[in-house]
Protein backbone atom coordinates (compact mmCIF):
# COMPACT_ATOMS: atom_id res chain seq x y z
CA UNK A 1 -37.95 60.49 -81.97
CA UNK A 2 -39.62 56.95 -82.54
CA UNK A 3 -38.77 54.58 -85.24
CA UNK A 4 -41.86 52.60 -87.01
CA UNK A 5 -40.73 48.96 -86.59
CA UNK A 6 -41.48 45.57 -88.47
CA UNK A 7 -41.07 42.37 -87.35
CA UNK A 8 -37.84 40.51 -88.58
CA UNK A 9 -38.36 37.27 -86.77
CA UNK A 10 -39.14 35.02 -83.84
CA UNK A 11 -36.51 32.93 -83.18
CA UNK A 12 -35.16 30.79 -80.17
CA UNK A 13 -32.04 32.02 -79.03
CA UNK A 14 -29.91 28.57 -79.01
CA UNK A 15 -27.46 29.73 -76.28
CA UNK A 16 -29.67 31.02 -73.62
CA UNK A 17 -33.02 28.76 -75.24
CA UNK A 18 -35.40 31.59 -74.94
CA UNK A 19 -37.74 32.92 -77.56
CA UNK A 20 -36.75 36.58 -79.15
CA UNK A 21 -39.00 38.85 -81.24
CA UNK A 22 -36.43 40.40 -83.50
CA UNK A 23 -37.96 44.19 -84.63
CA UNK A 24 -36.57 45.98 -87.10
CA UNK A 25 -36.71 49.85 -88.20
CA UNK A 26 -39.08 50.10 -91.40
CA UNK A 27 -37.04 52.56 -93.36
CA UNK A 28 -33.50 51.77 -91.62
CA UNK A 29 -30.98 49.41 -89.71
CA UNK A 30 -31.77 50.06 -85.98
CA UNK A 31 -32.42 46.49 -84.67
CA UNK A 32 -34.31 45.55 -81.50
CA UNK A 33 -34.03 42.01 -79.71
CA UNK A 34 -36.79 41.73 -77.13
CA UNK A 35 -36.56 38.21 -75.21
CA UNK A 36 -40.29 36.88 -74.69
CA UNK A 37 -42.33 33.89 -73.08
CA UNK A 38 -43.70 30.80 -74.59
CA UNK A 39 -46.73 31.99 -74.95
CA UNK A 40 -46.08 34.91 -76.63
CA UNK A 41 -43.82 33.64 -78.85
CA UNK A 42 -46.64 30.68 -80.14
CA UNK A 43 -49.46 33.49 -80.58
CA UNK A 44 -47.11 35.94 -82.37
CA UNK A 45 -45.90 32.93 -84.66
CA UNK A 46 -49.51 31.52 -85.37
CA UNK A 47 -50.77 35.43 -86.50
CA UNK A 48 -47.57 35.50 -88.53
CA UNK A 49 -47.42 32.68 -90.56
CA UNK A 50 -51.03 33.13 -91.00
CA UNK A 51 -52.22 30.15 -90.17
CA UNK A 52 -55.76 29.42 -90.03
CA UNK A 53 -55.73 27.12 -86.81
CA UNK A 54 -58.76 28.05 -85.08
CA UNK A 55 -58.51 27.30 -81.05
CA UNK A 56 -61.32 25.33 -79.26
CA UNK A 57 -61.69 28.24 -77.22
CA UNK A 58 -60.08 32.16 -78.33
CA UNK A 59 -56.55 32.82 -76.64
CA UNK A 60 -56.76 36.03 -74.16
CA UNK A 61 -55.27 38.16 -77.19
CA UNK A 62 -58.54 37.10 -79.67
CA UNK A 63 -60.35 37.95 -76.16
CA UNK A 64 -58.87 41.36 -76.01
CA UNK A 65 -59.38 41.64 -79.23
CA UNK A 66 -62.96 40.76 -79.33
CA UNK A 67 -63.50 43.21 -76.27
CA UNK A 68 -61.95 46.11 -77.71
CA UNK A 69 -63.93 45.79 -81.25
CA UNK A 70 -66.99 45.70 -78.87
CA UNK A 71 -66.75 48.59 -77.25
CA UNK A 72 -66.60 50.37 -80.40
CA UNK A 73 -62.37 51.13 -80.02
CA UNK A 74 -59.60 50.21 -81.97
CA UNK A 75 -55.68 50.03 -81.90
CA UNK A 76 -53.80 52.58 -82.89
CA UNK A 77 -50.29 51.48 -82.80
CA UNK A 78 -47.83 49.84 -80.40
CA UNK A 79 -44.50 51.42 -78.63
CA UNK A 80 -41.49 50.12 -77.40
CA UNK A 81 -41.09 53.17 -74.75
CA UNK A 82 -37.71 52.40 -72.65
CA UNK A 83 -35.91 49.74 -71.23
CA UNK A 84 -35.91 50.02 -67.14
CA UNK A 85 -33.94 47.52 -65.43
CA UNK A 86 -33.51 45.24 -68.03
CA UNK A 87 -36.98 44.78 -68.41
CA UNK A 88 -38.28 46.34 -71.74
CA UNK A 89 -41.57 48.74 -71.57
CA UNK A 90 -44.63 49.36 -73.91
CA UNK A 91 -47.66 51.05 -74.62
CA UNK A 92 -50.72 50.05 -76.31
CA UNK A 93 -52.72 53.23 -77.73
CA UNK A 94 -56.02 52.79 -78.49
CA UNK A 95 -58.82 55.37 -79.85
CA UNK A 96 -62.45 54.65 -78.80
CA UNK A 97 -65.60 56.85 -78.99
CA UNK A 98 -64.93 58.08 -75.41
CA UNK A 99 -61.07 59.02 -75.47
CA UNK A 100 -58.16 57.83 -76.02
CA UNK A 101 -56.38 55.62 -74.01
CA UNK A 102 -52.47 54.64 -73.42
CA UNK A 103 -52.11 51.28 -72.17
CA UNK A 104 -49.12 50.14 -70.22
CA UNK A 105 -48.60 46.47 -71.76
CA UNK A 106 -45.12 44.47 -72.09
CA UNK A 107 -43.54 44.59 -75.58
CA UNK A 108 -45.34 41.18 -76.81
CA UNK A 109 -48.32 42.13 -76.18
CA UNK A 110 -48.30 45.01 -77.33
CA UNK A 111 -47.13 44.20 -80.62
CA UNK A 112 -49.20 41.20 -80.98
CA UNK A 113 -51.90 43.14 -80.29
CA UNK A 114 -50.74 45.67 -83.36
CA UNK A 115 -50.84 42.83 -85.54
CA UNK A 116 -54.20 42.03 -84.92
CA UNK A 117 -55.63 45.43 -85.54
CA UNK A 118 -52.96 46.13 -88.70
CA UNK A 119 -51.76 49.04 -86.57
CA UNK A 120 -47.87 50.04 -86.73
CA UNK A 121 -44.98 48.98 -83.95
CA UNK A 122 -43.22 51.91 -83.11
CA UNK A 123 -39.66 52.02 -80.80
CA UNK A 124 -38.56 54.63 -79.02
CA UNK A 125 -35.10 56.11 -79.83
CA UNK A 126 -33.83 55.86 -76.25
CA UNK A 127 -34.89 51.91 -76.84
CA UNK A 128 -32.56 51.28 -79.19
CA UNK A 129 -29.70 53.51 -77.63
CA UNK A 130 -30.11 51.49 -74.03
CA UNK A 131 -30.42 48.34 -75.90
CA UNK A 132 -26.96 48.83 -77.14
CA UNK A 133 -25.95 50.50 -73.96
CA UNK A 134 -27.25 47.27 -71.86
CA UNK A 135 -25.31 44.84 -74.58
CA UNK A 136 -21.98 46.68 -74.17
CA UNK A 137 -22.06 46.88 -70.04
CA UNK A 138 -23.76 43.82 -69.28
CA UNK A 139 -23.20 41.38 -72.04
CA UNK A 140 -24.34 37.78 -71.06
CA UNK A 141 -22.38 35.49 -72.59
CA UNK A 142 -21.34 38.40 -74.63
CA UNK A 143 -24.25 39.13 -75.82
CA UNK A 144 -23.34 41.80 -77.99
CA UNK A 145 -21.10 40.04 -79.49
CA UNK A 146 -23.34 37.60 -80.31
CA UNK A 147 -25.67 39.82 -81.69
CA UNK A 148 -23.58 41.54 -83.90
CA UNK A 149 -22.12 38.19 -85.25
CA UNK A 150 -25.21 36.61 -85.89
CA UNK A 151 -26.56 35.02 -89.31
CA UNK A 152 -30.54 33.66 -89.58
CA UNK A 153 -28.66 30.12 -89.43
CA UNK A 154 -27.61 30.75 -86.39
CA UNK A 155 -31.71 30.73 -84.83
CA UNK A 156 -34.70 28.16 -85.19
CA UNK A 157 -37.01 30.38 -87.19
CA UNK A 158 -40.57 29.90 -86.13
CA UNK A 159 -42.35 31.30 -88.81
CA UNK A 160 -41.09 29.79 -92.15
């Protein structure tokens, strides 16, 4: 089963001072926290907010972007597919007039790249299950704990 996902928030984790993409189920409760670069984190923050700051020259996502239009293809939706050693996993599918293609991407990308073609961000089930499973056995700084405590306070949000 996959849950269609929204995105609650970018934030910077204050504890561990890393950037998280916060996805939420649509139609539910089920949170995901995905930790993510820099870079990621600025792009998915400047489509979000909507701003209209145009870059001397186009970021690799408006590249990909660009290059997928032009070959006549488009995206279809993101997923969140599993979690495998800590490190979460996603596919980009995309429909073209050839076939259609499943792209192994990481999660940002993915999604970012959702957002850019208003496609949906979809997470696995199993995501969320080892997400929890990988808070409760391996909880930096008790993570989970943190987690389950938090408030939007407690984050720098990037997109207001």
């Amino acid at each position: 089963m996959v849950y269609e996902a929204q995105i609650e928030g970018i934030f910077i984790d204050r504890q561990l001072e890393e950037p998280v993409v916060m996805l939420k189920q649509k139609d539910g409760d089920h949170r995901v926290p995905i930790w993510i670069q820099m870079g990621e984190m600025f792009s998915l923050a400047l489509h979000i907010s909507g701003d209209d700051y145009k870059p001397p020259r186009p970021f690799a996502h408006d590249l990909i972007r660009t290059v997928i239009k032009n070959l006549q293809a488009s995206v279809q939706h993101a997923l969140i597919t599993d979690i495998i050693d800590h490190v979460y996993r996603a596919q980009l599918h995309l429909t073209s007039p050839v076939t259609p293609l499943e792209l192994d991407a990481r999660p940002s990308d993915a999604i970012l790249m959702a957002l850019k073609f208003d496609a949906p961000i979809y997470i696995d089930e199993k995501v969320v299950q080892k997400s929890a499973e990988l808070s409760k056995k391996h909880p930096p700084g008790r993570l989970q704990q943190r987690l389950q405590k938090l408030h939007p306070e407690d984050f720098i949000n990037l997109v207001q």
